[in-house]
N, C-alpha and C. Protein backbone atom coordinates (compact mmCIF):
# COMPACT_ATOMS: atom_id res chain seq x y z
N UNK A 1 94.94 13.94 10.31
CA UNK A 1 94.16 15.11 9.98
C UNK A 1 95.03 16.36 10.00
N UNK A 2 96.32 16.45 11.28
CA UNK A 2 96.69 17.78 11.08
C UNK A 2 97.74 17.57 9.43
N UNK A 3 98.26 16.40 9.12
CA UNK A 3 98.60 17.03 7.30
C UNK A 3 97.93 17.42 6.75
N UNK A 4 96.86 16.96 6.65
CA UNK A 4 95.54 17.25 5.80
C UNK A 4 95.50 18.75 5.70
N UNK A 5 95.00 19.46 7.02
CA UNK A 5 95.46 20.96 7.20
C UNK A 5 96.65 21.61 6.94
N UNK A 6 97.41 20.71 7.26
CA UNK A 6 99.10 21.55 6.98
C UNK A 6 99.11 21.85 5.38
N UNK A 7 98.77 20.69 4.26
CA UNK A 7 98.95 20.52 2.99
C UNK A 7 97.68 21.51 2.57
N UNK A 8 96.48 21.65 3.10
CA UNK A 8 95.26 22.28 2.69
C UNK A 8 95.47 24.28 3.31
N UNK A 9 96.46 24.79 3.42
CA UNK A 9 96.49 25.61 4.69
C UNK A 9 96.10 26.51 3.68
N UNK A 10 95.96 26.70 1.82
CA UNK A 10 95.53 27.62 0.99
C UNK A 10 94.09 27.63 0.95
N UNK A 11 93.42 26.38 1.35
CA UNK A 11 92.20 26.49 1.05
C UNK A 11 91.35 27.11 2.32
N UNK A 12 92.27 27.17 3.48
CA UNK A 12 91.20 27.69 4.95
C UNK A 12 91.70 28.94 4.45
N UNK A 13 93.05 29.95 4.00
CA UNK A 13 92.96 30.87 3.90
C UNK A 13 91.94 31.29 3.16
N UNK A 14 91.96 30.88 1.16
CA UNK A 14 90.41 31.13 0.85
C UNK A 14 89.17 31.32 1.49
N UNK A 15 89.09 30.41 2.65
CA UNK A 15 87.87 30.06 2.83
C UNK A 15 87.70 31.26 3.97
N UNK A 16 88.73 31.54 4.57
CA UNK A 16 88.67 32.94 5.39
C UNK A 16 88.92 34.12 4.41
N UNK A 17 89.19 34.19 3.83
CA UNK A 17 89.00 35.58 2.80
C UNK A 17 87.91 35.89 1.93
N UNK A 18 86.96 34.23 1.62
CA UNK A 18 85.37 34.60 1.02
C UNK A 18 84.72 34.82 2.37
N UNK A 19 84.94 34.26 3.56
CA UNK A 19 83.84 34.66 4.82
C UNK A 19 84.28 36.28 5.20
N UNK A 20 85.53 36.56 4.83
CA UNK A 20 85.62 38.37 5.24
C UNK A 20 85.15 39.30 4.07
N UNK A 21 84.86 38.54 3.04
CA UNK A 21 84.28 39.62 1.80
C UNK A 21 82.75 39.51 2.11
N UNK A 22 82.10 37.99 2.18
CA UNK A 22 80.55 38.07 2.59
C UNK A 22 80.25 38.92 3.89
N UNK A 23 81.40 38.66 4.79
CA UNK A 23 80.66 39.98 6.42
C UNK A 23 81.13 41.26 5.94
N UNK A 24 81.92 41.56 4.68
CA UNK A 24 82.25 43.17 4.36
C UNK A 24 81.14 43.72 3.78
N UNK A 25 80.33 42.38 2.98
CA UNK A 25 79.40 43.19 2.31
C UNK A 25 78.18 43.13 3.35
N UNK A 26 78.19 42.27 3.79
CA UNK A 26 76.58 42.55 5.30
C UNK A 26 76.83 44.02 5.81
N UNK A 27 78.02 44.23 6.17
CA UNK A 27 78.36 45.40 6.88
C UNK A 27 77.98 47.10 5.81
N UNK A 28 78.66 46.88 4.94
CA UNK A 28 78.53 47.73 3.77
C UNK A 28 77.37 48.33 3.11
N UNK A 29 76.54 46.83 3.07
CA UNK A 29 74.97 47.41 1.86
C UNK A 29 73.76 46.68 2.86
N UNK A 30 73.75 47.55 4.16
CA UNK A 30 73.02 46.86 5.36
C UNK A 30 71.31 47.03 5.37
N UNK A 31 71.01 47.74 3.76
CA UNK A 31 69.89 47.55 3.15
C UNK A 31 69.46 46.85 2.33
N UNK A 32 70.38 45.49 2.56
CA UNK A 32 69.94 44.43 1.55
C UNK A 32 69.10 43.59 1.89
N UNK A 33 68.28 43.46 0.87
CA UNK A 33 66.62 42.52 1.42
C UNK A 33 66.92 41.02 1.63
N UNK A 34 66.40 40.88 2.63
CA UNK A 34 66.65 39.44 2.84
C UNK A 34 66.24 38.53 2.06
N UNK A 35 65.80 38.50 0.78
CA UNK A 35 65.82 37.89 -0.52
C UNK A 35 67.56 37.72 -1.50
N UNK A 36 68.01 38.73 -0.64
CA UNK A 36 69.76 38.83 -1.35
C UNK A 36 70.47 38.35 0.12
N UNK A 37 70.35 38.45 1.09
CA UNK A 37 71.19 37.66 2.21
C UNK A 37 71.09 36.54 2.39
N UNK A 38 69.73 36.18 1.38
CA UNK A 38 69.58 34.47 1.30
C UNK A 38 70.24 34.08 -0.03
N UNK A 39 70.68 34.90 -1.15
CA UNK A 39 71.11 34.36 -1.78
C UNK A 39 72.77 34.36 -1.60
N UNK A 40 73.16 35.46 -0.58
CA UNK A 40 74.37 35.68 -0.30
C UNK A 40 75.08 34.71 -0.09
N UNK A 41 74.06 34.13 1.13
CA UNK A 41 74.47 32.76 2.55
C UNK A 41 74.73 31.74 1.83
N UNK A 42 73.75 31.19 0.68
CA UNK A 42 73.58 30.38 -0.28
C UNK A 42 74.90 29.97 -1.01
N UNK A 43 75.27 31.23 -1.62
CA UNK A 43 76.70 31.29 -2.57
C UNK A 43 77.75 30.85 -1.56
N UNK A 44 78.10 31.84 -0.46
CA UNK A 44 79.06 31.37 0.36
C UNK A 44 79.10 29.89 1.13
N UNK A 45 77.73 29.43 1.39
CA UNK A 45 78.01 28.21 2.01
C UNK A 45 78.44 26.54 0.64
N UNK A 46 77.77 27.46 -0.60
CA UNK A 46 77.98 26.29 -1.35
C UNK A 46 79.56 26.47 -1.80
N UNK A 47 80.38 27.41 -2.02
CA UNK A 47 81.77 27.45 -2.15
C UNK A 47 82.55 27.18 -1.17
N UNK A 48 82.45 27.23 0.10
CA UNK A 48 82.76 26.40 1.22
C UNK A 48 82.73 25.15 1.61
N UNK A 49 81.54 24.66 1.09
CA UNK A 49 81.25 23.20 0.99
C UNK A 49 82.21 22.59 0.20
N UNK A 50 82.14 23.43 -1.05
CA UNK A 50 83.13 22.97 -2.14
C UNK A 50 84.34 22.40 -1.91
N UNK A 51 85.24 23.66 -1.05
CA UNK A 51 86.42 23.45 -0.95
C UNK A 51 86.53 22.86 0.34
N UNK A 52 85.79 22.44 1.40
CA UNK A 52 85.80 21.76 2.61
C UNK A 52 85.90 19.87 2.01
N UNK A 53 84.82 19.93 0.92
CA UNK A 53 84.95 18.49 0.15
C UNK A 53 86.19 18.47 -0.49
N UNK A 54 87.07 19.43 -1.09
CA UNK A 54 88.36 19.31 -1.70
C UNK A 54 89.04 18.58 -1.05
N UNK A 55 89.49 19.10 0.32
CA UNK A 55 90.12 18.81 1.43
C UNK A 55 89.99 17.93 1.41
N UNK A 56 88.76 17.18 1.58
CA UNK A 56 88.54 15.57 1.95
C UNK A 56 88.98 14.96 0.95
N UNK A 57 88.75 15.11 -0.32
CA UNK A 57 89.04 14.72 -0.98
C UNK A 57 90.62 14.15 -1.42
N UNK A 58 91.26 15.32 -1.38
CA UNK A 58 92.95 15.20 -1.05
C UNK A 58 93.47 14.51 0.00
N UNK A 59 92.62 14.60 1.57
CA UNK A 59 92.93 14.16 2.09
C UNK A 59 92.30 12.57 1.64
N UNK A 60 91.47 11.94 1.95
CA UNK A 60 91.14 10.32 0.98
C UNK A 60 92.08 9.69 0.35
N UNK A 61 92.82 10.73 -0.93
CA UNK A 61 93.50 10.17 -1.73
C UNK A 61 95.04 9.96 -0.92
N UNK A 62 95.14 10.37 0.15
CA UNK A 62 96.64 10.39 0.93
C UNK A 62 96.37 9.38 1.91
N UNK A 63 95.09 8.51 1.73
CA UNK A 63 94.63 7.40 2.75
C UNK A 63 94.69 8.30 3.86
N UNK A 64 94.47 9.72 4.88
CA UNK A 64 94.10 9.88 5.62
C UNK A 64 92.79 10.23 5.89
N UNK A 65 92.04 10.84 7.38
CA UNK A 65 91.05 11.12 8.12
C UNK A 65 90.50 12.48 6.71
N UNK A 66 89.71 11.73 6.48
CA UNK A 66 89.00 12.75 4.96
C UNK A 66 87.30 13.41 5.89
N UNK A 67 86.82 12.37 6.54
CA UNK A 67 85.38 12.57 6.91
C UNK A 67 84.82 13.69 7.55
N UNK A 68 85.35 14.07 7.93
CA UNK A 68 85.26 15.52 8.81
C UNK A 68 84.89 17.03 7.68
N UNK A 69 85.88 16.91 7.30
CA UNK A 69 86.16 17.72 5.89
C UNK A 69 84.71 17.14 4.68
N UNK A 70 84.47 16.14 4.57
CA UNK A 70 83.66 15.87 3.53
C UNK A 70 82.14 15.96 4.16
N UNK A 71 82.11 15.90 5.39
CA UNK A 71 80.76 16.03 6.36
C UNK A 71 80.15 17.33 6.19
N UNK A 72 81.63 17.84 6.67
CA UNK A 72 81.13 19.98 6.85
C UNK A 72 81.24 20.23 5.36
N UNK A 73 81.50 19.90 4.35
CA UNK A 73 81.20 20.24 3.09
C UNK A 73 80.34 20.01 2.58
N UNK A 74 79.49 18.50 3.14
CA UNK A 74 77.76 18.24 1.90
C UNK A 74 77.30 19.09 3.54
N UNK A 75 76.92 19.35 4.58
CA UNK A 75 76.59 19.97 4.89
C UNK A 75 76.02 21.57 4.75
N UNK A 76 77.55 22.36 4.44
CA UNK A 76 77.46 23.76 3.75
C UNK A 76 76.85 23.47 2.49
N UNK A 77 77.43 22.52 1.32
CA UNK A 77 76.39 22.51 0.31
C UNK A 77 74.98 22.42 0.92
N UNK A 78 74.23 21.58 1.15
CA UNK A 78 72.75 21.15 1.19
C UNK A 78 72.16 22.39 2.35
N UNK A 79 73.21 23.75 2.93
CA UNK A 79 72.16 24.61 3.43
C UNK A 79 72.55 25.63 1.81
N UNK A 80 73.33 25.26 1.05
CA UNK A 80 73.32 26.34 0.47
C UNK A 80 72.55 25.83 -1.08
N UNK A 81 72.44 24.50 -0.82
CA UNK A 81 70.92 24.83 -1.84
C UNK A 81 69.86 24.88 -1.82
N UNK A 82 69.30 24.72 -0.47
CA UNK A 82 68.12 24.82 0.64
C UNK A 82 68.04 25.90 0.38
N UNK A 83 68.96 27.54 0.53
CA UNK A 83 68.71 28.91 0.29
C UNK A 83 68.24 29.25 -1.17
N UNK A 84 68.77 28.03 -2.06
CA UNK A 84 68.33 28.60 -3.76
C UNK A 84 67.06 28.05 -3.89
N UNK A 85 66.45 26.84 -3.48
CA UNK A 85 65.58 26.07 -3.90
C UNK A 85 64.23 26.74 -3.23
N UNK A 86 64.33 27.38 -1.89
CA UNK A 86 63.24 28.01 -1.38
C UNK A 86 63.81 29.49 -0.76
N UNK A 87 64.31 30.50 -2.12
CA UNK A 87 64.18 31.74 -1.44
C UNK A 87 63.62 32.40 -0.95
N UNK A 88 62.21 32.13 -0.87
CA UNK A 88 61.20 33.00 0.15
C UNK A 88 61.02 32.53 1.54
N UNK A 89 62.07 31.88 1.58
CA UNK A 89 61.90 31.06 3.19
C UNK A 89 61.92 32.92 4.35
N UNK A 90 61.39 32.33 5.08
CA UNK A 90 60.56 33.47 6.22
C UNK A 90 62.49 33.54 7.11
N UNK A 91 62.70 35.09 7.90
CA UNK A 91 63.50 35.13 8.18
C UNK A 91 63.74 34.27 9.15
N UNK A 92 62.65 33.58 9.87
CA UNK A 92 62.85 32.54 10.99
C UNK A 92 63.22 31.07 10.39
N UNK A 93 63.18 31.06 8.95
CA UNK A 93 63.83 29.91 8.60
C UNK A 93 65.19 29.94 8.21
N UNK A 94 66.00 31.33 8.18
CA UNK A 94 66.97 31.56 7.79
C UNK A 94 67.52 31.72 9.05
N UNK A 95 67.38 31.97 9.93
CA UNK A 95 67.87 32.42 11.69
C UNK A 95 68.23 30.73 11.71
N UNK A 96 67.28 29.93 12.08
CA UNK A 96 67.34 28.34 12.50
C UNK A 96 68.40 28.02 11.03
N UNK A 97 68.41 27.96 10.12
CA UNK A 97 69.64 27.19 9.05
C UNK A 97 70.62 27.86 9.54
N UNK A 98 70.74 29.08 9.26
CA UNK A 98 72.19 29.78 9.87
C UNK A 98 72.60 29.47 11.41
N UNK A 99 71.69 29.04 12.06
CA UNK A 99 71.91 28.88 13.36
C UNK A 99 72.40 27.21 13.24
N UNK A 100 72.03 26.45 13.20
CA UNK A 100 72.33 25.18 13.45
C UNK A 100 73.43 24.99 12.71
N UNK A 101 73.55 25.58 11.50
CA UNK A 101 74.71 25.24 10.56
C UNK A 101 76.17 25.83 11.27
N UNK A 102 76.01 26.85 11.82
CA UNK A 102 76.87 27.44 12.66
C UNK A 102 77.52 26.66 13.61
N UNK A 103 76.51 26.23 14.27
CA UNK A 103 76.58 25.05 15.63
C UNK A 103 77.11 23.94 15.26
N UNK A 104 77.35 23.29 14.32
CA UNK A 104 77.43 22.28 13.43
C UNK A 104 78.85 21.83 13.39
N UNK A 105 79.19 23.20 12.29
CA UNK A 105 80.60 23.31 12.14
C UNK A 105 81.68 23.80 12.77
N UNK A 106 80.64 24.20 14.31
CA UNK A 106 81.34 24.83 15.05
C UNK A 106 81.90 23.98 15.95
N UNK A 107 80.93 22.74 16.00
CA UNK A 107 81.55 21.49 17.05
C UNK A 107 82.45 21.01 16.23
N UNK A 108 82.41 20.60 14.47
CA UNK A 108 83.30 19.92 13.99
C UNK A 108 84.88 20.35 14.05
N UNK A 109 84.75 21.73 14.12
CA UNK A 109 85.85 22.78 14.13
C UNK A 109 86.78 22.12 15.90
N UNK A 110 85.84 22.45 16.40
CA UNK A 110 86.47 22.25 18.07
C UNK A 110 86.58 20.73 18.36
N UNK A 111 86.10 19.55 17.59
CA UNK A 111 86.56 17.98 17.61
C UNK A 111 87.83 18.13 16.88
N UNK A 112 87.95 19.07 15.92
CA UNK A 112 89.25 18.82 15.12
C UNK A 112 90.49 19.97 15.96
N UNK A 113 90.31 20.65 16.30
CA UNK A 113 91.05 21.04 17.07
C UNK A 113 91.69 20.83 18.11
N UNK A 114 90.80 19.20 18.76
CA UNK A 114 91.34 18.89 20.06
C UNK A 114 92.20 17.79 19.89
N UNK A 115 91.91 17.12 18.68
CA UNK A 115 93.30 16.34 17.75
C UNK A 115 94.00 16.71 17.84
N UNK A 116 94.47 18.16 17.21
CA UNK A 116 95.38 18.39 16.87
C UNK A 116 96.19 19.14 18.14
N UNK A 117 95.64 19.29 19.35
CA UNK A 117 96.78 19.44 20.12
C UNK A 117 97.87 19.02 20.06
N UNK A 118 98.26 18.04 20.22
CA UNK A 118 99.57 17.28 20.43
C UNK A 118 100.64 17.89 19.77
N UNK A 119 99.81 18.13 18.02
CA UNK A 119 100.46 18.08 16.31
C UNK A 119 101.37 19.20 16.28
N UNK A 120 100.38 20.74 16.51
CA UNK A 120 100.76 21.79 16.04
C UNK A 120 100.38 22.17 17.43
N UNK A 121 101.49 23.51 17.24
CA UNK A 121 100.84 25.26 18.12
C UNK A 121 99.67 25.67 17.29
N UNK A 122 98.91 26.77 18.15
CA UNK A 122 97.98 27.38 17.42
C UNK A 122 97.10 26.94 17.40
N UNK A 123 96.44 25.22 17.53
CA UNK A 123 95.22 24.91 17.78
C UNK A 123 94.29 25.70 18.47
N UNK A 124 94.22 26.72 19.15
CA UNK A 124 93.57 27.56 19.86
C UNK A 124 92.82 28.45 18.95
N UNK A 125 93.27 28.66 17.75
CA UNK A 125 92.67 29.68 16.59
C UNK A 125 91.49 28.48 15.90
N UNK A 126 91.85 27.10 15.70
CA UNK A 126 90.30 26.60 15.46
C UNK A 126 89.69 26.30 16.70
N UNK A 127 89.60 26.53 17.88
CA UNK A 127 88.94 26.17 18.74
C UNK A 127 88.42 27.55 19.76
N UNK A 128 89.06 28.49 19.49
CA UNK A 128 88.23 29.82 18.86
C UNK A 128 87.19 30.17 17.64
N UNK A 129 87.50 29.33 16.67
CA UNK A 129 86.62 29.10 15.61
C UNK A 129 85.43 28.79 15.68
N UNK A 130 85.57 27.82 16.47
CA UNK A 130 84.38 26.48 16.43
C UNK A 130 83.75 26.94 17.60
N UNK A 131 84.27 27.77 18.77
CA UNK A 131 83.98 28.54 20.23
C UNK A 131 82.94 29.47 19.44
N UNK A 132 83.02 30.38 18.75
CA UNK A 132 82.38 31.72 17.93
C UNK A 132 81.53 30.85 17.21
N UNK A 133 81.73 29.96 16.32
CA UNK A 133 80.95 29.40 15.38
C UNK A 133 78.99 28.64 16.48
N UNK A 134 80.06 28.20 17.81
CA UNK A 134 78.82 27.72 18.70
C UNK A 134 77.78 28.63 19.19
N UNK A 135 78.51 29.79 19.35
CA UNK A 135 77.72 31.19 20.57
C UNK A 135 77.04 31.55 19.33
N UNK A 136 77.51 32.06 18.36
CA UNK A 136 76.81 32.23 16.89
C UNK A 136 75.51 31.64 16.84
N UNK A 137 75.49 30.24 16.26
CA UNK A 137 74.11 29.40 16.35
C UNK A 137 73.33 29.47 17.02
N UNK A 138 74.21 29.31 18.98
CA UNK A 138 72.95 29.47 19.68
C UNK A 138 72.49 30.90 20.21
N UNK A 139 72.72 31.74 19.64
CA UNK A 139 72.06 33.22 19.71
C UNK A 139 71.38 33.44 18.41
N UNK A 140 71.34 32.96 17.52
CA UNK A 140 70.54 33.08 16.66
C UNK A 140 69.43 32.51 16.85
N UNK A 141 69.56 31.39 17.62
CA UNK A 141 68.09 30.25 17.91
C UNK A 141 67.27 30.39 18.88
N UNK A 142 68.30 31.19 19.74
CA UNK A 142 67.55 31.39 21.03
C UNK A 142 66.76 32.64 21.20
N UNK A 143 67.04 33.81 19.68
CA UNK A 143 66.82 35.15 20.25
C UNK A 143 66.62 35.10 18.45
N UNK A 144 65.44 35.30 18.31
CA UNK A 144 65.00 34.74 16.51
C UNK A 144 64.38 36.20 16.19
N UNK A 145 63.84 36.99 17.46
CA UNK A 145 63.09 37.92 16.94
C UNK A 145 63.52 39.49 16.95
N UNK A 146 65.08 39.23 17.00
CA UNK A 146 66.29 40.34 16.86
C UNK A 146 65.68 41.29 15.58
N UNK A 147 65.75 40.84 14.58
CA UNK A 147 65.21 41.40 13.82
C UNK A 147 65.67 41.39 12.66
N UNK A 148 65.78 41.86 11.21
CA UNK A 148 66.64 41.60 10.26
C UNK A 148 67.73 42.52 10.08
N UNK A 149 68.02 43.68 10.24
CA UNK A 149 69.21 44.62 10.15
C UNK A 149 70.09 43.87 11.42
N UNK A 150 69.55 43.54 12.44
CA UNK A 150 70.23 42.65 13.23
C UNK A 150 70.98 41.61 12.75
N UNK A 151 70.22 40.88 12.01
CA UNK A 151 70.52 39.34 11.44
C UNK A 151 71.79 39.86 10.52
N UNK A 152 71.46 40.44 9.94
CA UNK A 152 72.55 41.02 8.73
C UNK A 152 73.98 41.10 9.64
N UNK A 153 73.72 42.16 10.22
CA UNK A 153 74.89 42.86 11.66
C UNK A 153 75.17 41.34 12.14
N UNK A 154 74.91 40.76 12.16
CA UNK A 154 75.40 39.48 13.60
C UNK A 154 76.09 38.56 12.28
N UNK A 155 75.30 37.98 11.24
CA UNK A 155 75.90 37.31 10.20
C UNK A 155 77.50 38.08 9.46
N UNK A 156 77.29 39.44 9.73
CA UNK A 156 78.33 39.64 8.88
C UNK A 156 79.74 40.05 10.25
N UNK A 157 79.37 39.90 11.04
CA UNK A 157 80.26 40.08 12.51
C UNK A 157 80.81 38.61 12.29
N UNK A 158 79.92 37.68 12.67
CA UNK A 158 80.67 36.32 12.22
C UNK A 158 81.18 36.50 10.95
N UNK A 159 80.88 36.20 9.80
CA UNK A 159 81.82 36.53 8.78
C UNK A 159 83.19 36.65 8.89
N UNK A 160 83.00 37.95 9.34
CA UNK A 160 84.33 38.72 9.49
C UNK A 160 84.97 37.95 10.30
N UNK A 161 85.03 37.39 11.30
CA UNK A 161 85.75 36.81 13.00
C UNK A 161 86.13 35.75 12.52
N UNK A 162 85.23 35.08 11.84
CA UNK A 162 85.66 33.39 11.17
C UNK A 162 86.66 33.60 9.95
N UNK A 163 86.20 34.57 9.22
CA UNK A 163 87.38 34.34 8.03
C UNK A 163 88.54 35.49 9.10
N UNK A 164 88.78 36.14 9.49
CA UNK A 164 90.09 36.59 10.40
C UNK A 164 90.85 35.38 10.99
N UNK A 165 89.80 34.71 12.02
CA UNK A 165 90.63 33.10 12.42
C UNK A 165 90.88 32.32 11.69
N UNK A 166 90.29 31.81 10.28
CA UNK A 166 90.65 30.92 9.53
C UNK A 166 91.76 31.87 8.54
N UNK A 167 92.07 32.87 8.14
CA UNK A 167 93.37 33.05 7.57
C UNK A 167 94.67 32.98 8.68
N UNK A 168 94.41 33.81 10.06
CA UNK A 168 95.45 33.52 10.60
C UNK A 168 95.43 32.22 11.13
N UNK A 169 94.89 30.83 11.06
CA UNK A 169 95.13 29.58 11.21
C UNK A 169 96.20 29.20 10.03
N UNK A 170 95.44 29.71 8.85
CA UNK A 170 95.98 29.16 7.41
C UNK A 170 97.65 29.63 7.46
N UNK A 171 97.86 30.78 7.80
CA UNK A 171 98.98 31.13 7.68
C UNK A 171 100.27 30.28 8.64
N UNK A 172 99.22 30.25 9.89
CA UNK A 172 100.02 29.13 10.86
C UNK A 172 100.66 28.14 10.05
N UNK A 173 99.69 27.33 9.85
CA UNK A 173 99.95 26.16 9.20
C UNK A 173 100.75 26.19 7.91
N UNK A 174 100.71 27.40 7.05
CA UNK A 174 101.71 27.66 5.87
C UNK A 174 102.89 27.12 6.28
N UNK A 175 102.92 28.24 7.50
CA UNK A 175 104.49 27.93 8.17
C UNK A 175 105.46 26.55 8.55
N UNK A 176 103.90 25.50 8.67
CA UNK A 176 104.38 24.30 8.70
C UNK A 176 104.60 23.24 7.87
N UNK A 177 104.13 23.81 6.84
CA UNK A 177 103.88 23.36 5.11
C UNK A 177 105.87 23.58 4.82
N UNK A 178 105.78 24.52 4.82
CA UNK A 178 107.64 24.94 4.06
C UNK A 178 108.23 24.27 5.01
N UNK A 179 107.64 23.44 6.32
CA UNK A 179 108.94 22.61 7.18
C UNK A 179 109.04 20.96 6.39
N UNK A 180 108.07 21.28 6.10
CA UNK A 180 107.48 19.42 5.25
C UNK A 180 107.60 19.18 3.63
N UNK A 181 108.83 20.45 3.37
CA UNK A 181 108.65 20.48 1.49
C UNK A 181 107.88 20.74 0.72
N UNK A 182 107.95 20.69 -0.36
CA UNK A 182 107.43 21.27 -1.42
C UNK A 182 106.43 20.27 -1.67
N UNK A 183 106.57 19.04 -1.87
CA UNK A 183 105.06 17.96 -1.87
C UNK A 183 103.82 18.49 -0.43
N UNK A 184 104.00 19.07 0.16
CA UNK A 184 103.33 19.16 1.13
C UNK A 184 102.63 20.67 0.88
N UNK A 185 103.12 21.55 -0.03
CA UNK A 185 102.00 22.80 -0.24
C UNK A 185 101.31 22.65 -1.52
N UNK A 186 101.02 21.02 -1.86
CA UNK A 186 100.04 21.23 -2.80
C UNK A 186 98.93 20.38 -2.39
């Protein structure tokens, strides 16, 4: 799994630079109706999914540990077409998806991180990940009636924290990409 990451280290940066543009804009247009933060969540979790299935995918074809990667990807897909298929879902159905989904990927984040001790330095930045990704979920679940300028504020705080840790992970791992050649940064 840690090649998988080492060879994939462009796609966690992506994937931390669409989660710091979705918490720039929570932060930014903090009068957006929660009819557009559901379609926001929607977009971002299904392009995440996307490229979380890439991963697996690449990774599969290298006969390694793909499942992890392909789990948290139909995952993020199926909350992010859950957000298109029923946009009028009530903000307490959007608190509980964002919440569990959080929790989710936040354990998968911190199982894959404890692999990779051995592998790499820096494991501490996904297991900070997956640490934020847990407190995330369960404050959303536990405390539902925060309110929506709240929800916005807390979604786009994560945002921001997760794509910050997942680029400076990505970059980590760049670093270990140029030790393993040029077959290894694609």
């Amino acid at each position: 799994m840690n090649m998988v990451l080492v060879r994939n280290w462009w796609a966690l940066a992506l994937r931390g630079l669409l989660a710091i543009l979705f918490g720039l804009i929570a932060f930014l247009m903090p009068g957006v109706t929660l009819a557009v933060l559901i379609l926001l969540f929607g977009a971002y979790a299904l392009v995440d999914g996307v490229l979380a299935i890439i991963a697996g995918l690449r990774a599969a074809a290298r006969h390694e540990r793909w499942w992890p990667f392909a789990l948290e990807g139909l995952v993020n897909i199926v909350a992010g077409i859950i957000t298109f298929v029923i946009p009028a879902a009530t903000a307490f159905a959007l608190l509980f998806l964002v919440g569990f989904w959080a929790m989710f990927t936040g354990m998968l984040r911190i199982v894959a991180a404890v692999r990779l001790r051995k592998e790499i330095e820096g494991e501490w930045l996904l297991i900070l990940n997956g640490i934020l990704s847990v407190l995330f979920g369960v404050l959303l679940v536990a405390l539902p009636l925060l309110g929506l300028v709240t929800l916005v504020w807390m979604i786009g705080a994560y945002a921001l924290v997760r794509g910050i840790v997942l680029v400076g992970l990505a970059f980590r791992l760049r670093g270990h990409a140029g030790r393993l050649g040029p077959a290894s940064a694609r």
